[in-house]
Protein backbone atom coordinates (compact mmCIF):
# COMPACT_ATOMS: atom_id res chain seq x y z
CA UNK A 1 34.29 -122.77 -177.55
CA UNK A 2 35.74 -126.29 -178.65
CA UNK A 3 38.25 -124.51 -180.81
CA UNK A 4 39.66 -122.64 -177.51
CA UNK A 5 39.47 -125.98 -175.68
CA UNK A 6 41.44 -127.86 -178.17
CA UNK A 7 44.25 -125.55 -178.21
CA UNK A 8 44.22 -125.24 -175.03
CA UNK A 9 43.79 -128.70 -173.49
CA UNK A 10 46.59 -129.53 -170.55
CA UNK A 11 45.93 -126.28 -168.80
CA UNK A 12 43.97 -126.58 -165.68
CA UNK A 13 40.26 -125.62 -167.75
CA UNK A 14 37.43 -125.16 -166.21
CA UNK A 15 33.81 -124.55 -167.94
CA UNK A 16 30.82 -123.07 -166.66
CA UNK A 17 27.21 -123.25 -168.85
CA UNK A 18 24.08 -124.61 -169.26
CA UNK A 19 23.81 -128.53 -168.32
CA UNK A 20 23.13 -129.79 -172.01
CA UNK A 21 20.22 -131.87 -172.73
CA UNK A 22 22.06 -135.25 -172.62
CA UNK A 23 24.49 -135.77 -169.66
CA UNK A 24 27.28 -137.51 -171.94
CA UNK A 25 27.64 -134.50 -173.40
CA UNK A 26 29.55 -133.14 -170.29
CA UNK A 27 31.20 -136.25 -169.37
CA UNK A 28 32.53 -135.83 -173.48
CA UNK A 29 34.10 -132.47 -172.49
CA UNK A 30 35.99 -133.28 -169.27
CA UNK A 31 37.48 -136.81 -170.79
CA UNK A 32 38.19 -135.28 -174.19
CA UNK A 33 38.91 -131.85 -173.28
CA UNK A 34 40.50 -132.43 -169.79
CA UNK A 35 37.89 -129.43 -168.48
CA UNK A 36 36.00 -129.22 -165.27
CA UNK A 37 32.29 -128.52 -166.43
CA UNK A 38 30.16 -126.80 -164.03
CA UNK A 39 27.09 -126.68 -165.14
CA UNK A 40 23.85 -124.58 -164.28
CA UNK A 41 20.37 -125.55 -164.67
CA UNK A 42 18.57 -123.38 -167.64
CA UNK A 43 15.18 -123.55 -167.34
CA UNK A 44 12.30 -121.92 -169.47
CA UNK A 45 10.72 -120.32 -166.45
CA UNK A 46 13.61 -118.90 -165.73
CA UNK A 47 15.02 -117.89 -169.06
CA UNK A 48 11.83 -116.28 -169.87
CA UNK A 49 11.49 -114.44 -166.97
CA UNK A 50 15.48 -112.94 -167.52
CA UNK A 51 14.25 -112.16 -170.96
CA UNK A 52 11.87 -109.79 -169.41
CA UNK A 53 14.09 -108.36 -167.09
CA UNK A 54 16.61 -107.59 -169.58
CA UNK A 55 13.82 -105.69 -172.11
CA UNK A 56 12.74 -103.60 -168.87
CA UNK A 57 16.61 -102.64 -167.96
CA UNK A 58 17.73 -101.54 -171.91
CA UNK A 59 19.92 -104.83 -171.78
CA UNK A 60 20.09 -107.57 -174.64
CA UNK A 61 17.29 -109.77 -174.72
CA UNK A 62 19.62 -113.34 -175.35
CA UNK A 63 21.72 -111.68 -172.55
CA UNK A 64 18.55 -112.08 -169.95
CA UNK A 65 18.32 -115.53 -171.24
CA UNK A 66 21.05 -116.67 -169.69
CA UNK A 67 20.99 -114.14 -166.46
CA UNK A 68 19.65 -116.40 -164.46
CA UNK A 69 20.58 -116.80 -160.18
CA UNK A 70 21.67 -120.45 -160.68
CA UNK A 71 24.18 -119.21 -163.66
CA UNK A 72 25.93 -116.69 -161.39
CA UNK A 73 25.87 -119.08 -158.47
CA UNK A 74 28.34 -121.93 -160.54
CA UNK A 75 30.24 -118.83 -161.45
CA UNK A 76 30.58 -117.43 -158.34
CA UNK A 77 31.61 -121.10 -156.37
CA UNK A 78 34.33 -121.13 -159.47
CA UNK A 79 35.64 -118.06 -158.56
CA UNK A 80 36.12 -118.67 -155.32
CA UNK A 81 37.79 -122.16 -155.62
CA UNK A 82 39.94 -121.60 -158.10
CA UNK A 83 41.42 -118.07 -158.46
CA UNK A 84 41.93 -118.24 -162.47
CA UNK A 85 44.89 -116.59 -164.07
CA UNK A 86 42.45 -115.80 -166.90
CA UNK A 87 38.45 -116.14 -167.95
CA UNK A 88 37.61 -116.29 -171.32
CA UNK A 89 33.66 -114.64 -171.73
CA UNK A 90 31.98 -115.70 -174.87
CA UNK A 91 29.46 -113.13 -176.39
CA UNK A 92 26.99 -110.81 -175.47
CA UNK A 93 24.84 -113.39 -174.08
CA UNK A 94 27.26 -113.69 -171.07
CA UNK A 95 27.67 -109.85 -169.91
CA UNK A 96 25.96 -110.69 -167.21
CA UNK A 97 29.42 -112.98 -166.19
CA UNK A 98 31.53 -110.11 -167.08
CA UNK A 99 29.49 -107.68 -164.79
CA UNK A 100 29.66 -109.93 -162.18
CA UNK A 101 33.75 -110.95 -162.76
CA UNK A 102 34.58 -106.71 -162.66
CA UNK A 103 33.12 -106.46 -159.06
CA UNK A 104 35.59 -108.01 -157.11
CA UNK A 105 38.46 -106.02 -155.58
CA UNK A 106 41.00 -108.29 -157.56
CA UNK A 107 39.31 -109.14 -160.89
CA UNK A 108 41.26 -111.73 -163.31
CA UNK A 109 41.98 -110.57 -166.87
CA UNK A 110 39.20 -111.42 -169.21
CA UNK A 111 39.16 -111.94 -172.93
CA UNK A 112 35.73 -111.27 -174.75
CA UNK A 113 35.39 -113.92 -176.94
CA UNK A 114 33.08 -111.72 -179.25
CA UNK A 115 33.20 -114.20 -181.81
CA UNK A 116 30.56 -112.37 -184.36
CA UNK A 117 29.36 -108.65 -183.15
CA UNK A 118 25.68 -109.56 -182.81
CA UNK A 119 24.89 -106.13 -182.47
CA UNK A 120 26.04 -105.83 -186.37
CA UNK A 121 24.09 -109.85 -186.76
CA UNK A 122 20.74 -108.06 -185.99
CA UNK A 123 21.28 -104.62 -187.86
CA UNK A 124 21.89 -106.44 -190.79
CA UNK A 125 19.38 -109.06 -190.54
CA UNK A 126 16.35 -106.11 -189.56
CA UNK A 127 16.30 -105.37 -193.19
CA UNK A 128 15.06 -109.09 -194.07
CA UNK A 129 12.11 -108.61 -191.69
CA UNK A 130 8.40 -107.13 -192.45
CA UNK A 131 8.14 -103.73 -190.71
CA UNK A 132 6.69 -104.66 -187.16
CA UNK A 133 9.23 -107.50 -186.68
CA UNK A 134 12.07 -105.65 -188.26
CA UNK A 135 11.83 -102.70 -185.90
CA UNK A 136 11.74 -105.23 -182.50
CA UNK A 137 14.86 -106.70 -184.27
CA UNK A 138 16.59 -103.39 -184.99
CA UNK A 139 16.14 -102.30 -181.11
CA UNK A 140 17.80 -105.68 -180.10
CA UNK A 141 20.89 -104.87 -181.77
CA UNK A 142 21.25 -101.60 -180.68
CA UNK A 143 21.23 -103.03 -177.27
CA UNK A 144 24.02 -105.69 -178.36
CA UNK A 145 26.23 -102.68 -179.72
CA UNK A 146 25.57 -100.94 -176.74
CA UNK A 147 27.22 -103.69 -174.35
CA UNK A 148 29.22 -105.32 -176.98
CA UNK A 149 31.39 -102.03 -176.81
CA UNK A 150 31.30 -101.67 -172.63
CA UNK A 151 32.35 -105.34 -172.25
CA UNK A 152 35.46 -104.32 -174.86
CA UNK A 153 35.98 -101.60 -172.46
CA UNK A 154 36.74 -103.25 -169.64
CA UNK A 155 38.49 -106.20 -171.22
CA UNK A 156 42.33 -107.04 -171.25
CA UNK A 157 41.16 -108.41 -174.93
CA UNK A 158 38.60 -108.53 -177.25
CA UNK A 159 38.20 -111.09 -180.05
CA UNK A 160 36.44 -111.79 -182.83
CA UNK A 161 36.74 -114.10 -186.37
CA UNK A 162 36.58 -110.91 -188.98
CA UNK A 163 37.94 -107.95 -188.47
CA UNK A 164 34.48 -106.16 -189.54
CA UNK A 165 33.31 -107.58 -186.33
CA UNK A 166 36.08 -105.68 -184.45
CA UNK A 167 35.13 -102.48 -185.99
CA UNK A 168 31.52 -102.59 -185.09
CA UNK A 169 32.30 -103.10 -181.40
CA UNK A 170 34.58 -100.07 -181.68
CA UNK A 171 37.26 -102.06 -179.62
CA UNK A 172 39.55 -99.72 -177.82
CA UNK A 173 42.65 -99.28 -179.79
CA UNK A 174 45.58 -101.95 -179.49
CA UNK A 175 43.07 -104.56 -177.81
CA UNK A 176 41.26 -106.27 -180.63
CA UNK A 177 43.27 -109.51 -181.86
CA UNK A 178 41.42 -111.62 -184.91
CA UNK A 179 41.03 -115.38 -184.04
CA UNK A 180 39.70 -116.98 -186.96
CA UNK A 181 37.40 -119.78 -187.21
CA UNK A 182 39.79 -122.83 -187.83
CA UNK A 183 38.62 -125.31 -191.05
CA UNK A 184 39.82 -128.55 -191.57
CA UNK A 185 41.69 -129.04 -194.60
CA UNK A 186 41.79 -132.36 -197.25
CA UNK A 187 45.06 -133.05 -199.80
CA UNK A 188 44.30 -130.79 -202.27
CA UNK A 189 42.66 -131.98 -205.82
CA UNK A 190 45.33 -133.57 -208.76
CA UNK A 191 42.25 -132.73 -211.30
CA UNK A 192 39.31 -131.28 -211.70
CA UNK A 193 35.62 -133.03 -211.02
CA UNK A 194 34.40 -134.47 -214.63
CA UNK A 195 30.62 -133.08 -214.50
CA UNK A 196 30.00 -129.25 -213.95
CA UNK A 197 28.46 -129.15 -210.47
CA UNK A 198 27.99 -126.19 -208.02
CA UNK A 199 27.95 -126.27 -204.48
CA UNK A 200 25.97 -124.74 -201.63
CA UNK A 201 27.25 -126.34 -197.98
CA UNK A 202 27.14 -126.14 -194.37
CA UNK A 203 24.10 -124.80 -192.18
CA UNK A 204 20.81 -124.63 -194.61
CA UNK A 205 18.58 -123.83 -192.31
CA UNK A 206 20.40 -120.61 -190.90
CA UNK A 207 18.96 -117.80 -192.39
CA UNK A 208 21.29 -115.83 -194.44
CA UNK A 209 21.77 -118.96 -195.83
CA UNK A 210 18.16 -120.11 -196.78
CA UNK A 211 18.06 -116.57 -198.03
CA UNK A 212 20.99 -116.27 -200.51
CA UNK A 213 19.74 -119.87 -201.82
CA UNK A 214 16.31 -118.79 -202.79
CA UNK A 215 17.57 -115.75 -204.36
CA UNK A 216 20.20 -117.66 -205.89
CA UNK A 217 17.59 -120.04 -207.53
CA UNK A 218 15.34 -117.50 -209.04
CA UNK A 219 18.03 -115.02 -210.16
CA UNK A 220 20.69 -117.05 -211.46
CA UNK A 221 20.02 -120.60 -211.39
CA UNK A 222 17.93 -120.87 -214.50
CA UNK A 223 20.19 -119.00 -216.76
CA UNK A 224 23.34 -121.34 -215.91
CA UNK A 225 21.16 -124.32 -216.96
CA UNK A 226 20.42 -122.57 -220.23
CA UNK A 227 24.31 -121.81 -220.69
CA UNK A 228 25.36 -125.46 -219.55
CA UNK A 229 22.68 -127.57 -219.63
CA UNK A 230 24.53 -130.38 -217.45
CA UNK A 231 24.97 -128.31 -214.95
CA UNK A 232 24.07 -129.66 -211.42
CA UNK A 233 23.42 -128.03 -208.09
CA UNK A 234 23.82 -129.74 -205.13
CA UNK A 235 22.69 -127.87 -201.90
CA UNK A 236 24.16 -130.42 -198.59
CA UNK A 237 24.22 -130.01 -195.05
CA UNK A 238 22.21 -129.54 -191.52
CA UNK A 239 18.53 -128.72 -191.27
CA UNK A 240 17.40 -127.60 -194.51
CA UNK A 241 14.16 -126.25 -194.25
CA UNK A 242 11.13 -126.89 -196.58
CA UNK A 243 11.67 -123.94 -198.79
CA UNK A 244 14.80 -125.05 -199.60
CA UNK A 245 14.09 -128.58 -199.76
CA UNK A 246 11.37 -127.89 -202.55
CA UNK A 247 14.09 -126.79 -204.57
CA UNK A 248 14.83 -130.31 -205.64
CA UNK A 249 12.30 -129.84 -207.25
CA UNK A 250 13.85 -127.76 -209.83
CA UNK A 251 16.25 -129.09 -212.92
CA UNK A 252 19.62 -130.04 -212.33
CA UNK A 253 19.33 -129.32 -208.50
CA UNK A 254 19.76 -131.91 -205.62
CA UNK A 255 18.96 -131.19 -202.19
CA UNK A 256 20.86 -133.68 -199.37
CA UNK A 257 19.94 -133.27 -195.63
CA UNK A 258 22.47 -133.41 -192.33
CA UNK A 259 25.35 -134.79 -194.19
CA UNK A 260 27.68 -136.71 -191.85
CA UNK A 261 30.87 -135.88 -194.07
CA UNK A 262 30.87 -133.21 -196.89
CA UNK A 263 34.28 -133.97 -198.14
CA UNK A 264 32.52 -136.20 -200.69
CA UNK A 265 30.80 -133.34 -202.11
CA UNK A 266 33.57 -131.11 -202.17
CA UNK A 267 35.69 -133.17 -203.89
CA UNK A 268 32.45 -133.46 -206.83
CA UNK A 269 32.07 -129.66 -207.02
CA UNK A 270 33.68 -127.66 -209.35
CA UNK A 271 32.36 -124.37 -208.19
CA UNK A 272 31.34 -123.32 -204.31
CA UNK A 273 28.90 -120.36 -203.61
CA UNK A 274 28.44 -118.54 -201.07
CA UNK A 275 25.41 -116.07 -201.49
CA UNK A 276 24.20 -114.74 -198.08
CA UNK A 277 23.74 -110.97 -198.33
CA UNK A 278 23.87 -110.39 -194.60
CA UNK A 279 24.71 -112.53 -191.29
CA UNK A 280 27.90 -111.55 -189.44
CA UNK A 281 31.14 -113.72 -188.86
CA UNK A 282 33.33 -116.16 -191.30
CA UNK A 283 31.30 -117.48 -193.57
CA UNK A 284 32.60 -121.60 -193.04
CA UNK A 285 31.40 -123.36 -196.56
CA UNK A 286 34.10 -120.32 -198.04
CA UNK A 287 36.89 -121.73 -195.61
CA UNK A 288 36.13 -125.53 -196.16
CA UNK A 289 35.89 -125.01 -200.12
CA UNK A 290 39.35 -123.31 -199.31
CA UNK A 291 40.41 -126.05 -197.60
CA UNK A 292 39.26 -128.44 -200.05
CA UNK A 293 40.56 -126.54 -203.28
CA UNK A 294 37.27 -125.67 -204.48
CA UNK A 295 37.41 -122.12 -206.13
CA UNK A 296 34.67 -119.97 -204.61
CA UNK A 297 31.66 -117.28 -205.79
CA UNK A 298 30.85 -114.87 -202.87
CA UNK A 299 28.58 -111.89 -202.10
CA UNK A 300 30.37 -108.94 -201.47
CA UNK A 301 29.00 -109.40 -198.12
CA UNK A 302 30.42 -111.95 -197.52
CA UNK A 303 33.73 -111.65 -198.80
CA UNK A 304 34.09 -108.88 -196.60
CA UNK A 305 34.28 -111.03 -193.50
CA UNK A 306 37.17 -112.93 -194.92
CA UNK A 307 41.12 -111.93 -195.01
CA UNK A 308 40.57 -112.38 -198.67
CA UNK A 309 41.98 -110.19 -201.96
CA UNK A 310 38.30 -110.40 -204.40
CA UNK A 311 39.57 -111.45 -207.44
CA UNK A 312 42.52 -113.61 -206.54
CA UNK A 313 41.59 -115.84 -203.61
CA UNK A 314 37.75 -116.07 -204.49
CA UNK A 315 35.44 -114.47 -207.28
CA UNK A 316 32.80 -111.83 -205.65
CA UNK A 317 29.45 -110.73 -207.55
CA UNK A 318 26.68 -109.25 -206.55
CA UNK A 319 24.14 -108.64 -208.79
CA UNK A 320 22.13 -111.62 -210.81
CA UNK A 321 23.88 -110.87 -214.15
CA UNK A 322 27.78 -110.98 -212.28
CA UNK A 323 26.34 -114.22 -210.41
CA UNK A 324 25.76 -115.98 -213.56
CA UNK A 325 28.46 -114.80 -215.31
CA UNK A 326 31.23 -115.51 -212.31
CA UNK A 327 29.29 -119.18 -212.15
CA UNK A 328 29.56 -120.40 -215.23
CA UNK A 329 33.12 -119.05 -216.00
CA UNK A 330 34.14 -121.28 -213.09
CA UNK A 331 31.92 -124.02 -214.40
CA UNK A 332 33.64 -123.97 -217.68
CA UNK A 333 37.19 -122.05 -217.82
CA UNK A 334 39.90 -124.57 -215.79
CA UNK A 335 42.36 -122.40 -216.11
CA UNK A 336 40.86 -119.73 -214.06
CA UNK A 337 39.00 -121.91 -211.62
CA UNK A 338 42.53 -123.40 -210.97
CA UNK A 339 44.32 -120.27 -210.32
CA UNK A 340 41.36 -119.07 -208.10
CA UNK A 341 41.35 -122.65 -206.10
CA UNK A 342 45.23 -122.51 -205.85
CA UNK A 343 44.98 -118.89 -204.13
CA UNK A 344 41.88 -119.73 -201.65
CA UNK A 345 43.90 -122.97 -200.52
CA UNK A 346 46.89 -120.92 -199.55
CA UNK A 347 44.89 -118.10 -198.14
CA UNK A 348 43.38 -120.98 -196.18
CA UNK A 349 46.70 -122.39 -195.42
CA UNK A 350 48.01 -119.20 -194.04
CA UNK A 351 45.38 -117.50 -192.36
CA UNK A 352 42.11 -120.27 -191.71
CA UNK A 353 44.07 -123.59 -190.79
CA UNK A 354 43.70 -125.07 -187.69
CA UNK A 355 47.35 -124.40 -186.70
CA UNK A 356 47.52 -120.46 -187.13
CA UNK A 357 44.07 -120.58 -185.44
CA UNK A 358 45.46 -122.33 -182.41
CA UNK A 359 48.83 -120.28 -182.35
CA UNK A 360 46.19 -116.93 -182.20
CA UNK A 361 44.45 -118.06 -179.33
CA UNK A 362 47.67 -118.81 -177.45
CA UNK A 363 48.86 -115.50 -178.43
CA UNK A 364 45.24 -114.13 -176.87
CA UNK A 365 45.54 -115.86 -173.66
CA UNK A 366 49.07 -115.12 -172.95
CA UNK A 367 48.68 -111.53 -173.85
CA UNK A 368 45.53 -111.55 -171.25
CA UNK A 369 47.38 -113.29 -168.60
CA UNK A 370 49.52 -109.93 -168.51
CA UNK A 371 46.75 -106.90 -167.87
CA UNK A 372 43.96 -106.74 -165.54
CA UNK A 373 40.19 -105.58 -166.73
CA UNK A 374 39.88 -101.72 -166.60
């Protein structure tokens, strides 16, 4: 939502959600963003009981979360004050908005801001769960696909950051457009980092994440130390959770919580992983190690979410033995972790950067502003 804000900041905006926990928050948006926030109260009671509703209609279960009468009532007094040229809906979790935008007699355009497919985020994370659990989970996202492809329907446009994403919704033809995820990008590295040091980054406590870690420190971990036994591992960002925090425990590896500013750790690592075997999306620590010429080791999972030719931009492996092979010839051959950074920066450059990010939302909008919802 920010990214779409940035880009398009000096339009007349305005922004209807949940009142956030701390009022400055708000009063952040309208001064930085120039936006007019109208917020709704979202209260458990309430939540809960659109939960239920939701199961008991077929409908997503986050959707009812947010279908709430005081939600519709901020959208509704928005709609009738200021006639916009075009609303931008942001995932399944606001169909309710859509439904409610298609049932007046002259309905603006709407792009459905996808952003992942969450009925493909559930699929794919079912597997992960014990059999009860995984079966509730499975059943949610056949509800998302379910809406996730009527709210493409009767959209002007449909976005999402990967083009995988796209294809699960099944988005009509001609009305899917990739916006990316935007990364900020550092000058890129005149030499190499002096100690051999890997890299896991960005949100540790989401749960592809925490899941490609541990299976990256039993499978492959070990046998990198035994082939370079300086190796270090560094795992930093936001809420890592015990079982990943125990890893510290291990040799070689360092485990550093909610990091204000990862550039310093970029600029130390030598190789970036990315090992999360489901999830939906861009995967971000690819982009920023991108950004920050760090050559990269991916799942085949995903590398598929990326623009990205495997092999030239980033190196992709998927079982233990290509893991620690792929590692360790980053760790220790220049030459091709050079040639692999030098690709992923300009893949970055041209496809991830904040400025062909914000000239694809533009394009979005302004191809919106044109059709009416179907």
């Amino acid at each position: 939502m920010v990214e779409w804000l940035k880009v398009l900041r000096g339009e007349e905006l305005s922004l209807v959600g949940p009142n956030p926990e701390d009022p400055r928050q708000a009063r952040t948006l309208e001064a930085g963003y120039g936006v007019e926030f109208h917020g709704f109260r979202l209260s458990n009671a309430a939540s809960l009981a659109g939960a239920a509703g939701a199961l008991a209609a077929g409908r997503p279960i986050q959707e009812g979360l947010f279908h709430v009468a005081a939600a519709q009532r901020a959208l509704r007094s928005v709609l009738a004050a200021e006639r916009p040229d075009v609303v931008v809906v942001q995932m399944v979790r606001c169909w309710w908005a859509m439904e409610l935008l298609s049932r007046g007699s002259a309905a603006p355009p709407v792009v459905f801001d996808a952003i992942d497919a969450m009925g493909l985020h559930f699929e794919r994370a079912a597997r992960s769960f014990p059999r009860p659990l995984g079966f509730v989970v499975r059943r949610e996202a056949q509800r998302c696909r379910r809406v996730e492809r009527r709210m493409a329907e009767i959209s002007a446009v449909t976005t999402a950051v990967a083009r995988r994403d796209l294809e699960a919704i099944r988005v009509p033809p001609g009305r899917g457009r990739l916006v990316p995820v935007g990364a900020p990008g550092g000058a890129p590295r005149s030499e190499p980092p002096k100690a051999p040091t890997v890299l896991l980054s960005g949100n540790l406590g989401y749960r592809p994440t925490r899941r490609g870690a541990l299976w990256f420190a039993e499978e492959v971990w070990p046998e990198v130390r035994r082939r370079i036994p300086e190796a270090r591992w560094v795992l930093a960002g936001a809420r890592p959770p015990r079982s990943l925090r125990r890893l510290a425990g291990l040799p070689g590896v360092e485990v550093v919580a909610d990091v204000p500013d990862l550039a310093p750790y970029f600029a130390a690592a030598r190789v970036a992983i990315a090992p999360m075997a489901d999830g939906s999306g861009v995967p971000m620590k690819v982009l920023e190690a991108w950004a920050n010429g760090v050559p990269v080791v991916a799942h085949p999972w995903s590398a598929a979410g990326l623009e990205a030719v495997p092999g030239t931009d980033l190196l992709v492996a998927e079982s233990a033995a290509a893991w620690r092979d792929a590692v360790a010839r980053l760790l220790v051959d220049q030459e091709l972790a050079s040639r692999i950074a030098a690709a992923g920066r300009a893949r970055w450059e041209t496809v991830y950067s904040r400025d062909r990010v914000a000239e694809a939302i533009r394009q979005v909008v302004g191809e919106a502003a044109g059709r009416r919802m179907s």
